[in-house]
Every structure is written in structure tokens, then in C-alpha cells.
C-alpha atoms as a PDB file:
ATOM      1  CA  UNK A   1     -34.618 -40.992   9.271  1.00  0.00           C
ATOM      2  CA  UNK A   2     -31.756 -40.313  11.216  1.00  0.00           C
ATOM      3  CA  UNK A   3     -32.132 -40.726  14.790  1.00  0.00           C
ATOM      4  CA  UNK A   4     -30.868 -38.448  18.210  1.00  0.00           C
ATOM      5  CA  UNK A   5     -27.975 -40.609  18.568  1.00  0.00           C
ATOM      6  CA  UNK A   6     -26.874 -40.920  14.894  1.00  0.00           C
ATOM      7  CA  UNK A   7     -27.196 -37.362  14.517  1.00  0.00           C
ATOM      8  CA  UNK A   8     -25.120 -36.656  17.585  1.00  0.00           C
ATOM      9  CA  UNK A   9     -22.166 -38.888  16.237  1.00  0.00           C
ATOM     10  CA  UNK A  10     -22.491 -37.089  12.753  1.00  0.00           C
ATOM     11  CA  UNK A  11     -22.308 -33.631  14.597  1.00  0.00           C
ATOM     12  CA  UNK A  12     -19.685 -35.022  16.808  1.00  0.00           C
ATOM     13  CA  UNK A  13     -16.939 -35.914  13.255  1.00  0.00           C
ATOM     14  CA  UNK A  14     -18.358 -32.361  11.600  1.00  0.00           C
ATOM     15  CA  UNK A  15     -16.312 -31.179  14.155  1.00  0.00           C
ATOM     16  CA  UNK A  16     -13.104 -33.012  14.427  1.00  0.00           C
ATOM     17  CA  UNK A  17     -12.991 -32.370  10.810  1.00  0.00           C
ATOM     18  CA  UNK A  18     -13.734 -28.858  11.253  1.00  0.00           C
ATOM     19  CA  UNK A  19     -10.756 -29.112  13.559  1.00  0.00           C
ATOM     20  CA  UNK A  20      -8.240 -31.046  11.073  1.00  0.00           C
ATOM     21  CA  UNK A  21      -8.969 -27.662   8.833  1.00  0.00           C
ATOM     22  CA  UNK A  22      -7.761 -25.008  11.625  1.00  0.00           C
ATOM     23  CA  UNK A  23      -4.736 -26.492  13.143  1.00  0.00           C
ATOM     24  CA  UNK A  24      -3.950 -24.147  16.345  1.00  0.00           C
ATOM     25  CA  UNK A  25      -0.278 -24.281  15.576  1.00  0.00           C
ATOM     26  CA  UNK A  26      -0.197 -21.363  13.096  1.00  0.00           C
ATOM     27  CA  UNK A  27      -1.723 -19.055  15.559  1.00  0.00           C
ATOM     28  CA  UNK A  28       0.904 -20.369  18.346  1.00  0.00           C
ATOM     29  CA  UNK A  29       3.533 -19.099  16.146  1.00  0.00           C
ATOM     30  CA  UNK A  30       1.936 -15.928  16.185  1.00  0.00           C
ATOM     31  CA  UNK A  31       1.864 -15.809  19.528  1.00  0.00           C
ATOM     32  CA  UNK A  32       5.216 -16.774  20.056  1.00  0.00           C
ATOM     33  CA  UNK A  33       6.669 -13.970  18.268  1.00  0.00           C
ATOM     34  CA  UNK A  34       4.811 -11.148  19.549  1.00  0.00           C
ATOM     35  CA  UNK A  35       5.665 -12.709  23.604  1.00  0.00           C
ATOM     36  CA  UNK A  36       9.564 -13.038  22.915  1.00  0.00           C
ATOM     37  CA  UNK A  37       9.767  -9.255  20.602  1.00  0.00           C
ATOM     38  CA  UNK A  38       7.088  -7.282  23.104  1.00  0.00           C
ATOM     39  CA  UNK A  39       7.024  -6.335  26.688  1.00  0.00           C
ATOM     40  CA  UNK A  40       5.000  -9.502  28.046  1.00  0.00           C
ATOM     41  CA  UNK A  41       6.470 -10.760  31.628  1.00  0.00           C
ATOM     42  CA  UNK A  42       4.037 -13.399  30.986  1.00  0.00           C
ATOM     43  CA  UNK A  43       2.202 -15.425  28.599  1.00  0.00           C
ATOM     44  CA  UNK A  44      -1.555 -14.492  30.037  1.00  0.00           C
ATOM     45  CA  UNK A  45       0.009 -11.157  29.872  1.00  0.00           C
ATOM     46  CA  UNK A  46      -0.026 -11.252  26.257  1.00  0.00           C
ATOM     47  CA  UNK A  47      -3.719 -12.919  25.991  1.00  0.00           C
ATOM     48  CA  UNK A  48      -4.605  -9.459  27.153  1.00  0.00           C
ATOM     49  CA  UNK A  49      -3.669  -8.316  24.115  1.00  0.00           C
ATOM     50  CA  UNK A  50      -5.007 -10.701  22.241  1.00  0.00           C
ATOM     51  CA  UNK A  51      -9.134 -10.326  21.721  1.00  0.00           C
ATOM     52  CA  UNK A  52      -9.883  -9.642  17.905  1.00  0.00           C
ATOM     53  CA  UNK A  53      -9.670 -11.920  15.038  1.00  0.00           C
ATOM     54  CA  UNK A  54      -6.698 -13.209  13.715  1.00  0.00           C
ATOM     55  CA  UNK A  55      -6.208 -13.821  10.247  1.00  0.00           C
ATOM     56  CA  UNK A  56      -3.337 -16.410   9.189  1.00  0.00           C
ATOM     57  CA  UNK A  57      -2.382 -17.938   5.352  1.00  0.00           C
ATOM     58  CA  UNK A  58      -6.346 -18.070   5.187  1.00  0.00           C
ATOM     59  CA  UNK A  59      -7.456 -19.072   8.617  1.00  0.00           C
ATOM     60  CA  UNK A  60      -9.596 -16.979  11.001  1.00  0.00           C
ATOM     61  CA  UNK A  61      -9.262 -17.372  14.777  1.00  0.00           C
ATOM     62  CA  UNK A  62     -11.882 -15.526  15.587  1.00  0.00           C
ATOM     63  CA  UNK A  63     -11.225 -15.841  19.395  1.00  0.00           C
ATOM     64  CA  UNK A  64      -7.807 -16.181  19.594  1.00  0.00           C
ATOM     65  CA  UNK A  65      -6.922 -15.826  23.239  1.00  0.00           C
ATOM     66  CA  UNK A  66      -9.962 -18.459  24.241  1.00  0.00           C
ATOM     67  CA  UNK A  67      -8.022 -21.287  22.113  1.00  0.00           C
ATOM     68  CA  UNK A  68      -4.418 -19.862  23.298  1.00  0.00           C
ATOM     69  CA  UNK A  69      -5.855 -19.779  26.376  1.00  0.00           C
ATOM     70  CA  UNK A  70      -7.330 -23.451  26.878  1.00  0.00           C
ATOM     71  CA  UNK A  71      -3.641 -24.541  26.267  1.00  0.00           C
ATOM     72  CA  UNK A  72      -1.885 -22.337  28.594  1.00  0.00           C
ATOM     73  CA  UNK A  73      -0.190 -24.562  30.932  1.00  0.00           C
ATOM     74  CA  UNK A  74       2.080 -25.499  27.770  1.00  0.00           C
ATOM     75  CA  UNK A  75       2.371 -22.121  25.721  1.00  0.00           C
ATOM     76  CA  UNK A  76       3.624 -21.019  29.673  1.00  0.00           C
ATOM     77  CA  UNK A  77       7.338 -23.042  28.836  1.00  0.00           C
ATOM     78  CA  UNK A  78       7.970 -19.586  26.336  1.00  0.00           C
ATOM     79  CA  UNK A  79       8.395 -17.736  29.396  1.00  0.00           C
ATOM     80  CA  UNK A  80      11.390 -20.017  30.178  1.00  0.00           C
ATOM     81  CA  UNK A  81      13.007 -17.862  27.527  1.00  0.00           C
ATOM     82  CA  UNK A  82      12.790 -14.735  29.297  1.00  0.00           C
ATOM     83  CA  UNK A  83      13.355 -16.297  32.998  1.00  0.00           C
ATOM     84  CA  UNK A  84      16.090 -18.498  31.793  1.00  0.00           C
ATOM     85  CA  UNK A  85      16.223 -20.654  35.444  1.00  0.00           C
ATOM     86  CA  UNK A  86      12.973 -22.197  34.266  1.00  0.00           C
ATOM     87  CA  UNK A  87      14.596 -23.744  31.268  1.00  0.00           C
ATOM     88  CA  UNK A  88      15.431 -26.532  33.553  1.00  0.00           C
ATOM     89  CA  UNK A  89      12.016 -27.687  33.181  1.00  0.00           C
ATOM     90  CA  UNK A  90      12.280 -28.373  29.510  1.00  0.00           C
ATOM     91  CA  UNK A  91      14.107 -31.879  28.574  1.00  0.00           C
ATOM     92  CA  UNK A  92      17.448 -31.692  26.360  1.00  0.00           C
ATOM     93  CA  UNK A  93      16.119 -31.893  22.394  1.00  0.00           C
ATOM     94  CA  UNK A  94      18.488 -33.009  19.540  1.00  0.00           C
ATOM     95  CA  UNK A  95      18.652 -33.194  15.931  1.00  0.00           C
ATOM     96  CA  UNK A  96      18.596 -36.666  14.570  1.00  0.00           C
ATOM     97  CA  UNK A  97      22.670 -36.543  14.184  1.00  0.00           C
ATOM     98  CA  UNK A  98      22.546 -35.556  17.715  1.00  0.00           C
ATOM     99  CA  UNK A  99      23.566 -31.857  17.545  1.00  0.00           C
ATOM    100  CA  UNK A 100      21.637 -29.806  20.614  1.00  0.00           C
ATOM    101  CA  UNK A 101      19.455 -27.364  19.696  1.00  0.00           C
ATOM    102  CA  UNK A 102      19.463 -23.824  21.241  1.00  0.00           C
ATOM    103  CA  UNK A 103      16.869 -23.140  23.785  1.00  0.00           C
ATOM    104  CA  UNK A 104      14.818 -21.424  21.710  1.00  0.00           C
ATOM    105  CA  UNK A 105      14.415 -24.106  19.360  1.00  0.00           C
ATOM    106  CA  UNK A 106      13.886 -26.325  22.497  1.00  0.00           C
ATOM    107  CA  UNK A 107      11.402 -24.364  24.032  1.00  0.00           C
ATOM    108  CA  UNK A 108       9.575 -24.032  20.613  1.00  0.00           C
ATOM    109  CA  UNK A 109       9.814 -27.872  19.847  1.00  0.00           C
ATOM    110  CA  UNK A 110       8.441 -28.423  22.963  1.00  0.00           C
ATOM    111  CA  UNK A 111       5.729 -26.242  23.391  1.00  0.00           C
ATOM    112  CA  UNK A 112       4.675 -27.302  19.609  1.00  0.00           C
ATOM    113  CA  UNK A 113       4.800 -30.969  20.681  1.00  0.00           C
ATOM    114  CA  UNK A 114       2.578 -30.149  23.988  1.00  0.00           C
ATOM    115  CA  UNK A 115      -0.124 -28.156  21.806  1.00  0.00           C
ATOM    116  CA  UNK A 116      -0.319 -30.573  19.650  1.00  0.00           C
ATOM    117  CA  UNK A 117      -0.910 -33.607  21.653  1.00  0.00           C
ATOM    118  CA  UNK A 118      -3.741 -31.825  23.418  1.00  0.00           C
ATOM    119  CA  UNK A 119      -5.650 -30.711  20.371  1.00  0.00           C
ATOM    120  CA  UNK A 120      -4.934 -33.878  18.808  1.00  0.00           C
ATOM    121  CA  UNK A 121      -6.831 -35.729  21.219  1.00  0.00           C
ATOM    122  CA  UNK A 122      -9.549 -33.595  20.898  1.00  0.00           C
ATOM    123  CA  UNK A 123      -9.460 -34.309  16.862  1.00  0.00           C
ATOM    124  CA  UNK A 124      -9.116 -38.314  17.732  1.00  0.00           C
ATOM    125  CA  UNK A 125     -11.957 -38.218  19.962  1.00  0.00           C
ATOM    126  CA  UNK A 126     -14.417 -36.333  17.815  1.00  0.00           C
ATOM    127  CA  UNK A 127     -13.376 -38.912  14.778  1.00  0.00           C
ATOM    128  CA  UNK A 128     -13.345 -42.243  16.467  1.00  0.00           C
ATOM    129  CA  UNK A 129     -16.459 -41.744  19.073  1.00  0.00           C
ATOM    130  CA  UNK A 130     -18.836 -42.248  16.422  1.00  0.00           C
ATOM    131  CA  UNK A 131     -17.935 -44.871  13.965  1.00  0.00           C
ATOM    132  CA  UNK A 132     -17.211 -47.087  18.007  1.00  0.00           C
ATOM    133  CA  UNK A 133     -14.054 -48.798  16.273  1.00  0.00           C
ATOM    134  CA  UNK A 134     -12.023 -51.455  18.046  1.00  0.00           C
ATOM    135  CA  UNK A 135      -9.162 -51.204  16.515  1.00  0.00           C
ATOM    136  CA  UNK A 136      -6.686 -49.864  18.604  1.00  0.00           C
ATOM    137  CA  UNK A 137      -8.410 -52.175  21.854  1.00  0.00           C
ATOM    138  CA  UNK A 138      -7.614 -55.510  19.910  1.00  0.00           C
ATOM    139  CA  UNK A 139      -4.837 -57.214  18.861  1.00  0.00           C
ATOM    140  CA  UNK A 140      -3.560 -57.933  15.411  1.00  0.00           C
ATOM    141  CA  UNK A 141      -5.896 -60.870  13.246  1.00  0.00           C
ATOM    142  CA  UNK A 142      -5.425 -62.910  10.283  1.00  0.00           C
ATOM    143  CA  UNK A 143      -5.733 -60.992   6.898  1.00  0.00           C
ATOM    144  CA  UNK A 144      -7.867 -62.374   4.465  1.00  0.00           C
ATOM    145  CA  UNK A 145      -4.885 -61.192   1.781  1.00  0.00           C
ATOM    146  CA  UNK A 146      -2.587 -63.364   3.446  1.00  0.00           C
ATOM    147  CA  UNK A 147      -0.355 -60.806   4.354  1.00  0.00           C
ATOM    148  CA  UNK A 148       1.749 -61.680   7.463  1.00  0.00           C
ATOM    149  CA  UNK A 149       0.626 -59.727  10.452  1.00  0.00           C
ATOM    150  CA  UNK A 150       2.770 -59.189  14.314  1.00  0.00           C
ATOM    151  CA  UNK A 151       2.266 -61.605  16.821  1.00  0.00           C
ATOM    152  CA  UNK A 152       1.003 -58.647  19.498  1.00  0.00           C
ATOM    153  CA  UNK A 153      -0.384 -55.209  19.611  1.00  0.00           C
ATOM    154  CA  UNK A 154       1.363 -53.028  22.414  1.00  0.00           C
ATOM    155  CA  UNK A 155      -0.192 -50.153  24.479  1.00  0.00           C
ATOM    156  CA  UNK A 156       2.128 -48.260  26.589  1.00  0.00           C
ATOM    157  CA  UNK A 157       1.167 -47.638  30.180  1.00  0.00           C
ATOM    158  CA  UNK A 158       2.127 -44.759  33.153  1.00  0.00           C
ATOM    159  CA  UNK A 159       2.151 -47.554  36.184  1.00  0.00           C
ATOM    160  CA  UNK A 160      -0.539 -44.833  37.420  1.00  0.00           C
ATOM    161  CA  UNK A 161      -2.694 -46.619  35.169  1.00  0.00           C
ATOM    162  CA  UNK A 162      -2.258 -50.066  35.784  1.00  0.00           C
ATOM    163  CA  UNK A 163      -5.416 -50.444  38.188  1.00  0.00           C
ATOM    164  CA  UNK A 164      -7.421 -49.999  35.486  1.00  0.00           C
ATOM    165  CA  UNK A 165      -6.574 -52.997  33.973  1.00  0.00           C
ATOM    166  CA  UNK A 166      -7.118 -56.375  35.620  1.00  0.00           C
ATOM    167  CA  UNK A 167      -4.980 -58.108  34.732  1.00  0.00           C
ATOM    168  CA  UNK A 168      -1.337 -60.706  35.401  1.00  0.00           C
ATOM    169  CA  UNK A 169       1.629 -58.418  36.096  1.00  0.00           C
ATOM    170  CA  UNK A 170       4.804 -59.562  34.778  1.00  0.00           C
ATOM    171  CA  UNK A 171       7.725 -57.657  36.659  1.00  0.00           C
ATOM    172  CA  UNK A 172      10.720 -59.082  36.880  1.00  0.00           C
ATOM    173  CA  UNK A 173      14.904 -58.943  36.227  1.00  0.00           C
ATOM    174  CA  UNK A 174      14.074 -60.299  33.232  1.00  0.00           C
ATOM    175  CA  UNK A 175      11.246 -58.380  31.821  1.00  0.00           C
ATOM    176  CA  UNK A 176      12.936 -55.076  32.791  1.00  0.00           C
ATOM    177  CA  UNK A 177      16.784 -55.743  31.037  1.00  0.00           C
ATOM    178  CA  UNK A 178      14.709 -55.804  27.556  1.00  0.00           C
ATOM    179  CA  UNK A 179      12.141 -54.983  25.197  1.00  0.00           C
ATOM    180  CA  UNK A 180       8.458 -55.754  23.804  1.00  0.00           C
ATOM    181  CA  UNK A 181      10.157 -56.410  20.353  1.00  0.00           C
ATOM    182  CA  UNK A 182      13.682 -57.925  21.514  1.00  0.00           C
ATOM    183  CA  UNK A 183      15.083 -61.375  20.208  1.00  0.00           C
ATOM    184  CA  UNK A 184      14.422 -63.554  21.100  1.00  0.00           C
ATOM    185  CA  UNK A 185      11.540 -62.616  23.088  1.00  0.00           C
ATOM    186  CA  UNK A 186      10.413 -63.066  26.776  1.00  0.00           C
ATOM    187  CA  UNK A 187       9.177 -66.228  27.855  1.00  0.00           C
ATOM    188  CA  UNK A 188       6.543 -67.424  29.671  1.00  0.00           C
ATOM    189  CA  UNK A 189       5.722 -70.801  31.275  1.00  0.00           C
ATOM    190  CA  UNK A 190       8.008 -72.081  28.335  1.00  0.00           C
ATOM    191  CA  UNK A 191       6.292 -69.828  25.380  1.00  0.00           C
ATOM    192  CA  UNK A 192       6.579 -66.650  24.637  1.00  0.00           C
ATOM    193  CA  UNK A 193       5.259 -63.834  26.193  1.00  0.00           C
ATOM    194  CA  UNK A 194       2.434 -62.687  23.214  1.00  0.00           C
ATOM    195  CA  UNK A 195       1.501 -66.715  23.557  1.00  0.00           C
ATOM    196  CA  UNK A 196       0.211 -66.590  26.787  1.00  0.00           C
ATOM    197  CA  UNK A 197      -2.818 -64.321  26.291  1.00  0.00           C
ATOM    198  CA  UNK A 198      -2.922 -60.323  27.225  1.00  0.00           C
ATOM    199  CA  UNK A 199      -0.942 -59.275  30.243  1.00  0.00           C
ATOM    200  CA  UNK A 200       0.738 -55.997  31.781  1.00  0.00           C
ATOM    201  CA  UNK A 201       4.571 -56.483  31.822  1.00  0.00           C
ATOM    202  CA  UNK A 202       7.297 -54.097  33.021  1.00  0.00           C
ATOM    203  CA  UNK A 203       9.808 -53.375  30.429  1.00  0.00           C
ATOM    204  CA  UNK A 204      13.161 -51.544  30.267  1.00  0.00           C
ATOM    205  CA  UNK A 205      11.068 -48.396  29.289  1.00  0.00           C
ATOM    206  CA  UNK A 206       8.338 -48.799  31.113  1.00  0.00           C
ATOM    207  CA  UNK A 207       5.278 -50.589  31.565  1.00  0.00           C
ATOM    208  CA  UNK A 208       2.877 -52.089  28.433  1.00  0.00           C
ATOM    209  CA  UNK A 209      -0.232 -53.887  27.973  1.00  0.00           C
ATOM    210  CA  UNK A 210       0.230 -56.366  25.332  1.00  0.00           C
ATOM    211  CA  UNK A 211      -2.636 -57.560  23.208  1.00  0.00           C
ATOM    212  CA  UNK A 212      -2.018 -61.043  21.359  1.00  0.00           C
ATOM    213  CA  UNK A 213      -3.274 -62.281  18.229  1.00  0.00           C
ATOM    214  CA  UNK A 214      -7.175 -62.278  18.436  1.00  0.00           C
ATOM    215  CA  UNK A 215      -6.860 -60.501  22.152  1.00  0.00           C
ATOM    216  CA  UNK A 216      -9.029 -57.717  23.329  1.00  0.00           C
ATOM    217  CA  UNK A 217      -8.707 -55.336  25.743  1.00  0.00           C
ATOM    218  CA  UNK A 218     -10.187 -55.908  28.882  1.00  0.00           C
ATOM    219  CA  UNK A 219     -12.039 -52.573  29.360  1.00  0.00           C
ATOM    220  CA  UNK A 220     -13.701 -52.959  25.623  1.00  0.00           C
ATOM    221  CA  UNK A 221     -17.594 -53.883  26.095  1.00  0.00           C
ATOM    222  CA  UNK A 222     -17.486 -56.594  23.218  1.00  0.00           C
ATOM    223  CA  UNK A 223     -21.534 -55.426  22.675  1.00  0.00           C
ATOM    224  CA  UNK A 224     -21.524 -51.859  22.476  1.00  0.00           C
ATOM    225  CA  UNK A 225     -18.168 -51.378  21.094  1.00  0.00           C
ATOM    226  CA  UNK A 226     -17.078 -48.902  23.856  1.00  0.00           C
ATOM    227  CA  UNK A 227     -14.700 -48.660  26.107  1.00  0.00           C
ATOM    228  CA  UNK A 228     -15.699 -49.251  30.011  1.00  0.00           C
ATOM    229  CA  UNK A 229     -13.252 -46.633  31.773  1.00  0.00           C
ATOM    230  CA  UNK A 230     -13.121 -43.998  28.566  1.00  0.00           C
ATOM    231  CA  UNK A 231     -13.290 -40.767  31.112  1.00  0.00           C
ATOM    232  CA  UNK A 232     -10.716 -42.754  32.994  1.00  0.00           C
ATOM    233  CA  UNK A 233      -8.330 -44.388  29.729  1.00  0.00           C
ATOM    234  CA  UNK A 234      -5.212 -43.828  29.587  1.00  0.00           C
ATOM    235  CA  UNK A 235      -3.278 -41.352  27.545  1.00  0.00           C
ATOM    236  CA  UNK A 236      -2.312 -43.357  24.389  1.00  0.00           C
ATOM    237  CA  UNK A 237      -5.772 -44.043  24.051  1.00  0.00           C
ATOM    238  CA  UNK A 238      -6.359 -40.774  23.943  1.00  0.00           C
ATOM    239  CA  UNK A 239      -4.392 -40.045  19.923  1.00  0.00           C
ATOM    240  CA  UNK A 240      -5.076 -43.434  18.764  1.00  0.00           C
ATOM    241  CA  UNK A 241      -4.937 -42.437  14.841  1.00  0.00           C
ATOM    242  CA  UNK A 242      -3.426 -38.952  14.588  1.00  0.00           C
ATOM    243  CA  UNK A 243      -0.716 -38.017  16.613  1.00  0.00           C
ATOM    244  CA  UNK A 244       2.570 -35.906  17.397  1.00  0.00           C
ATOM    245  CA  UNK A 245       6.132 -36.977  16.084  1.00  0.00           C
ATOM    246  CA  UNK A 246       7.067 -33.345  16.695  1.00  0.00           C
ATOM    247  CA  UNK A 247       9.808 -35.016  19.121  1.00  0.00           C
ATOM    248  CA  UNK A 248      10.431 -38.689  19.765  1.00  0.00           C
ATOM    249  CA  UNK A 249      12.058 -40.205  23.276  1.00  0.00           C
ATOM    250  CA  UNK A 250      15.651 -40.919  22.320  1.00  0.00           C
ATOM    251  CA  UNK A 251      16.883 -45.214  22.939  1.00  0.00           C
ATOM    252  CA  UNK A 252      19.277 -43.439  25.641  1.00  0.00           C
ATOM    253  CA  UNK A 253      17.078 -41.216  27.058  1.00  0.00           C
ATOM    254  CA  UNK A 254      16.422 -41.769  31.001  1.00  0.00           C
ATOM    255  CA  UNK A 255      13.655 -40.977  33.354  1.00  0.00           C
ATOM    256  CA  UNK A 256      16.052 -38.613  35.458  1.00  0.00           C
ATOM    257  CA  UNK A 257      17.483 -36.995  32.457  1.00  0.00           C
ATOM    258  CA  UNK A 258      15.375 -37.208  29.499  1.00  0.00           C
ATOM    259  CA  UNK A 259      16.567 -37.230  25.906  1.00  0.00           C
ATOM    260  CA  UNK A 260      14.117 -36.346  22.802  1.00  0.00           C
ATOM    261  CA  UNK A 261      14.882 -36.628  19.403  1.00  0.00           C
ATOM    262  CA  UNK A 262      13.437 -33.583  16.897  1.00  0.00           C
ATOM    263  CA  UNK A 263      11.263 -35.127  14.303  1.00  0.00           C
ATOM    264  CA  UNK A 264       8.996 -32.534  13.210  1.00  0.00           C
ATOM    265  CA  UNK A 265       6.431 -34.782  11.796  1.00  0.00           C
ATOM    266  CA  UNK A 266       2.606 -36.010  12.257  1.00  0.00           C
ATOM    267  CA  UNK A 267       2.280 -39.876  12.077  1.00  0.00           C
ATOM    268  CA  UNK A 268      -1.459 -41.184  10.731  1.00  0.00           C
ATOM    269  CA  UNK A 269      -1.932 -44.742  11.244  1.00  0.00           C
ATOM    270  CA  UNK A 270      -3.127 -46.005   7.696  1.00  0.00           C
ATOM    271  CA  UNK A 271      -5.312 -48.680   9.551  1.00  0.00           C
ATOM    272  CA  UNK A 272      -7.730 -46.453  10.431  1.00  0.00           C
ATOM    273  CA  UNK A 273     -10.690 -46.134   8.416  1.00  0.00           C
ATOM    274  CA  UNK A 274     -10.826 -42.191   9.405  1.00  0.00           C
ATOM    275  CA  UNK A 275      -7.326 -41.902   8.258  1.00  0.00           C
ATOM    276  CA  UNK A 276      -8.116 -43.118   5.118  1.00  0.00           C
ATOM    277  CA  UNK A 277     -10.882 -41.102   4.752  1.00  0.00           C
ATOM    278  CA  UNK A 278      -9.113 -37.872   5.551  1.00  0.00           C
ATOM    279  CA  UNK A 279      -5.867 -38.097   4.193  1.00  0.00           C
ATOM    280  CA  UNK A 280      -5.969 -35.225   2.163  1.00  0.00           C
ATOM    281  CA  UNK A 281      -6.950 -32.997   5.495  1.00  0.00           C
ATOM    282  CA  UNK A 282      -4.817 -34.799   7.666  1.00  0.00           C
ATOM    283  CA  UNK A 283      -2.216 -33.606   4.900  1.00  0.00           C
ATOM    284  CA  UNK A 284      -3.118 -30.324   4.825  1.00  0.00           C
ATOM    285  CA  UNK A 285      -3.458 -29.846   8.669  1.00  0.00           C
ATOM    286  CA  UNK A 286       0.186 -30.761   8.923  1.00  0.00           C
ATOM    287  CA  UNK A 287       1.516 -28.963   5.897  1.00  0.00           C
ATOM    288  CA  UNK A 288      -0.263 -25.605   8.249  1.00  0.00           C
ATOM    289  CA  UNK A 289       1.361 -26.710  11.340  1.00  0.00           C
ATOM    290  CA  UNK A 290       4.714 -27.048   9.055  1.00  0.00           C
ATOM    291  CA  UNK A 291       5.258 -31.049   9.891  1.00  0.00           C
ATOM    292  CA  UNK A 292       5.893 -33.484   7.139  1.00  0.00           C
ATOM    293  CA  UNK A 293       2.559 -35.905   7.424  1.00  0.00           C
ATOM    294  CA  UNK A 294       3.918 -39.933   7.510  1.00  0.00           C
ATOM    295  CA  UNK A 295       0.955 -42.549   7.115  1.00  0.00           C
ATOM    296  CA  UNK A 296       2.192 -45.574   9.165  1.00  0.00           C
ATOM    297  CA  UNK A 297       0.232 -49.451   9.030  1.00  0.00           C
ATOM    298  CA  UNK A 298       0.128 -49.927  12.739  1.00  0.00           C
ATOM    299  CA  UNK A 299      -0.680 -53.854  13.335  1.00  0.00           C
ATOM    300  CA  UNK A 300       1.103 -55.474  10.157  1.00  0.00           C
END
């Protein structure tokens, strides 16, 4: 017999999966056309317009301005292309050779990449509440096929977030003129750094909290398999499995002037027993959102 809470988590994945199988992206093209050809000053403008079913390749929205609507404050950046001072806002996007794109292909890769981080995270956390996995809050371990595995796990950090983990702070001339992965590495008391148990260090690209071999987070309950401050946790913890590649921060890219990369892609890290699972929607939801899906080993 299944009990309240077991039936809860099953309810809980019947719906990220439901989600994996109507990607929002389709109907954000959609919407994207009819703003830049029609008369719409505005993006809610359109949403107006916008209150019967929409039918797409197969897929029904059946409330189309409610989902267009919950991710407003990113589908607003297509007005930038009819006020053309707001385009500002919108960070310079290349091709991998480095060619600019136009603004309309900015705008569009950028919006796309906003929409899909936020329903993304929805997916992620309707497919890894239940199953109350670890694996992306502990560092790498020993496989028992001998393969060779990294000496740390790294979680990128907004300083905002920092308080939430208490832990040492490494911050110094040192720490911020390289890199997590540089050789040869950071030291520490004489070691280095992913020797000398988890910590929050300040990089050249920002802040990190590295997990060494064995290492946990320190906001995991080791009992109940959750995670202490999840309302609270931080926003890489929030696409753990699934996530954007629409664009990727360029090496040169700076926090004043920021440089991204077009990738048009969906990365699924393979060592997730969800991923696994799903490949063949995870597949499919990308091949609707037109992204190329890459399944990634994450800790090896």
C-alpha cells in the first residue's frame, strides 16, 4: 500500500515528466512572431490576445497566456526590439567563431535561454524531490569499476549566497588570479586546495563551494536526505540534472561587459539516475525546443 507521502512524490515526477513532454519554448516562438509582425507596444499587450488553445507540431497549450504569462519578466526583453534603447539591457551574444549576432538573434537567444532556465527548474525539482538524491550535494567517490574519478565537485556561488554556507572563506591575490581547475592548483597549508576538506573560495570568476572526495555539503541532512535551506538554495541547485546551454559565459567575458557564447544546446548530466531514465524525453523535449540534447558524466 502506498502511503500519503509516497504517493505525493509519485504525483510530484508525473508531473515533471508531464512537463519534459510540453516544452514552453514552441509556444514562445509563437509568441514571438505574432509581437514583432502585429501592433503590440507591449508583450502583456499581446497576452490579451492570447486566451484560446494553441495547437503546435502536436502540442496543446490550452492556456497559453497563463504559461506566457508566469514568464513575463523574460519574454518582456522582445520589446527591446521595438524600443531599441532597451537593447542595452541584453549582453553581447556570439557565434562560437566569434561573429556577433544581430539583435534579433540576441534578443531571441536570450529570452530562449531565460525561459528555459525557469521552467527547467521547475522540471528538476519535480524529478529530484522524490527519489531525495545526494548527488549533486556530495563530492566525487571511489568507483567500484575502478574508473578514475576528479579530486572535487564544484558548485558555483552569487557571494549573495555565501551566508548560507558555514563555512572557511578563502579570498585572496592568489585565489582570485586563477581557476578551480588550473595547474597546478591552489594550495593550502602546503596541500592542495580539494585536500583540505570543503571550503568557499573566491576565484577569478567568481565565488565556488568546493566539495572534496567523500565531502558533503553542509546544508544536506545526512538522515533525511534533504537539503536544510532548499526554499533558500542557491540557483545552481536549482537545474541540477537538466539544464540550459542555450548560451554559455565566454573565458573573456567580464562582469561590466558581459560576453556569451551561442550554444543552442540542453546538457543532461548522465549521472543522474532520472536522466537515465528519461533520456528518450529529455531528447524529445529538446528536439521541440530545437536544441541539440548533450548527455554529460558530471563527477568523473
Amino acid at each position: 500500500m502506498l502511503t500519503e507521502d509516497s504517493t505525493q512524490m509519485q504525483e510530484c515526477r508525473r508531473i515533471g515528466v508531464k512537463l519534459l513532454g510540453r516544452p514552453a519554448l514552441p509556444l514562445v516562438g509563437i509568441a514571438q512572431f505574432l509581437y514583432l509582425s502585429g501592433p503590440f507596444k507591449t508583450f502583456p499587450s499581446l497576452l490579451d490576445h492570447l486566451k484560446k488553445p494553441v495547437y503546435i507540431d502536436g502540442l496543446t497549450y490550452r492556456k497559453p497566456d497563463e504559461l506566457l504569462g508566469s514568464m513575463l519578466p523574460s519574454l518582456r526583453y522582445f520589446e527591446a526590439l521595438k524600443k531599441p534603447a532597451r537593447l542595452a539591457e541584453i549582453p553581447r551574444i556570439v557565434t562560437p567563431d566569434k561573429t556577433p549576432l544581430n539583435p534579433i538573434k540576441t534578443v531571441e537567444a536570450w529570452v530562449r535561454h531565460q525561459v528555459l532556465n525557469q521552467e527547467l527548474e521547475t522540471i528538476n525539482s519535480k524529478l529530484c524531490t522524490p527519489s531525495r538524491c545526494t548527488l549533486c550535494c556530495t563530492g566525487p567517490e571511489d568507483r567500484p569499476d575502478g574508473r578514475a574519478v576528479r579530486e572535487f565537485f564544484e558548485i558555483p556561488l552569487a557571494e549573495s549566497e555565501l551566508p548560507g554556507f558555514p563555512l572557511d572563506r578563502v579570498d585572496n591575490d592568489q585565489s582570485r588570479s586563477m581557476g578551480a581547475n588550473d595547474e597546478p592548483p591552489l594550495t593550502r597549508a602546503g596541500n592542495p586546495f580539494y585536500r583540505t576538506g570543503p571550503a568557499l573560495y573566491h576565484w577569478k570568476k567568481g565565488w565556488s563551494l568546493i566539495l572534496p572526495r567523500g565531502a558533503s555539503c553542509p546544508r544536506l541532512d545526512p538522515e533525511s536526505g534533504l537539503c536544510r535551506i532548499y526554499p533558500q538554495r542557491p540557483a545552481v541547485c536549482r537545474k541540477p540534472q537538466i539544464f540550459s546551454y542555450i548560451i554559455e559565459e565566454a573565458e573573456e567575458s567580464e562582469k561590466q561587459n558581459p560576453l556569451y557564447i551561442l550554444r543552442n544546446k540542453i546538457l543532461a548530466v548522465w549521472d543522474c539516475p532520472h536522466v537515465r531514465e528519461l533520456r528518450r524525453e529529455i531528447s524529445a523535449y529538446a528536439v521541440r525546443c530545437g536544441l541539440e540534447p548533450v548527455f554529460m558524466e558530471n563527477k568523473v
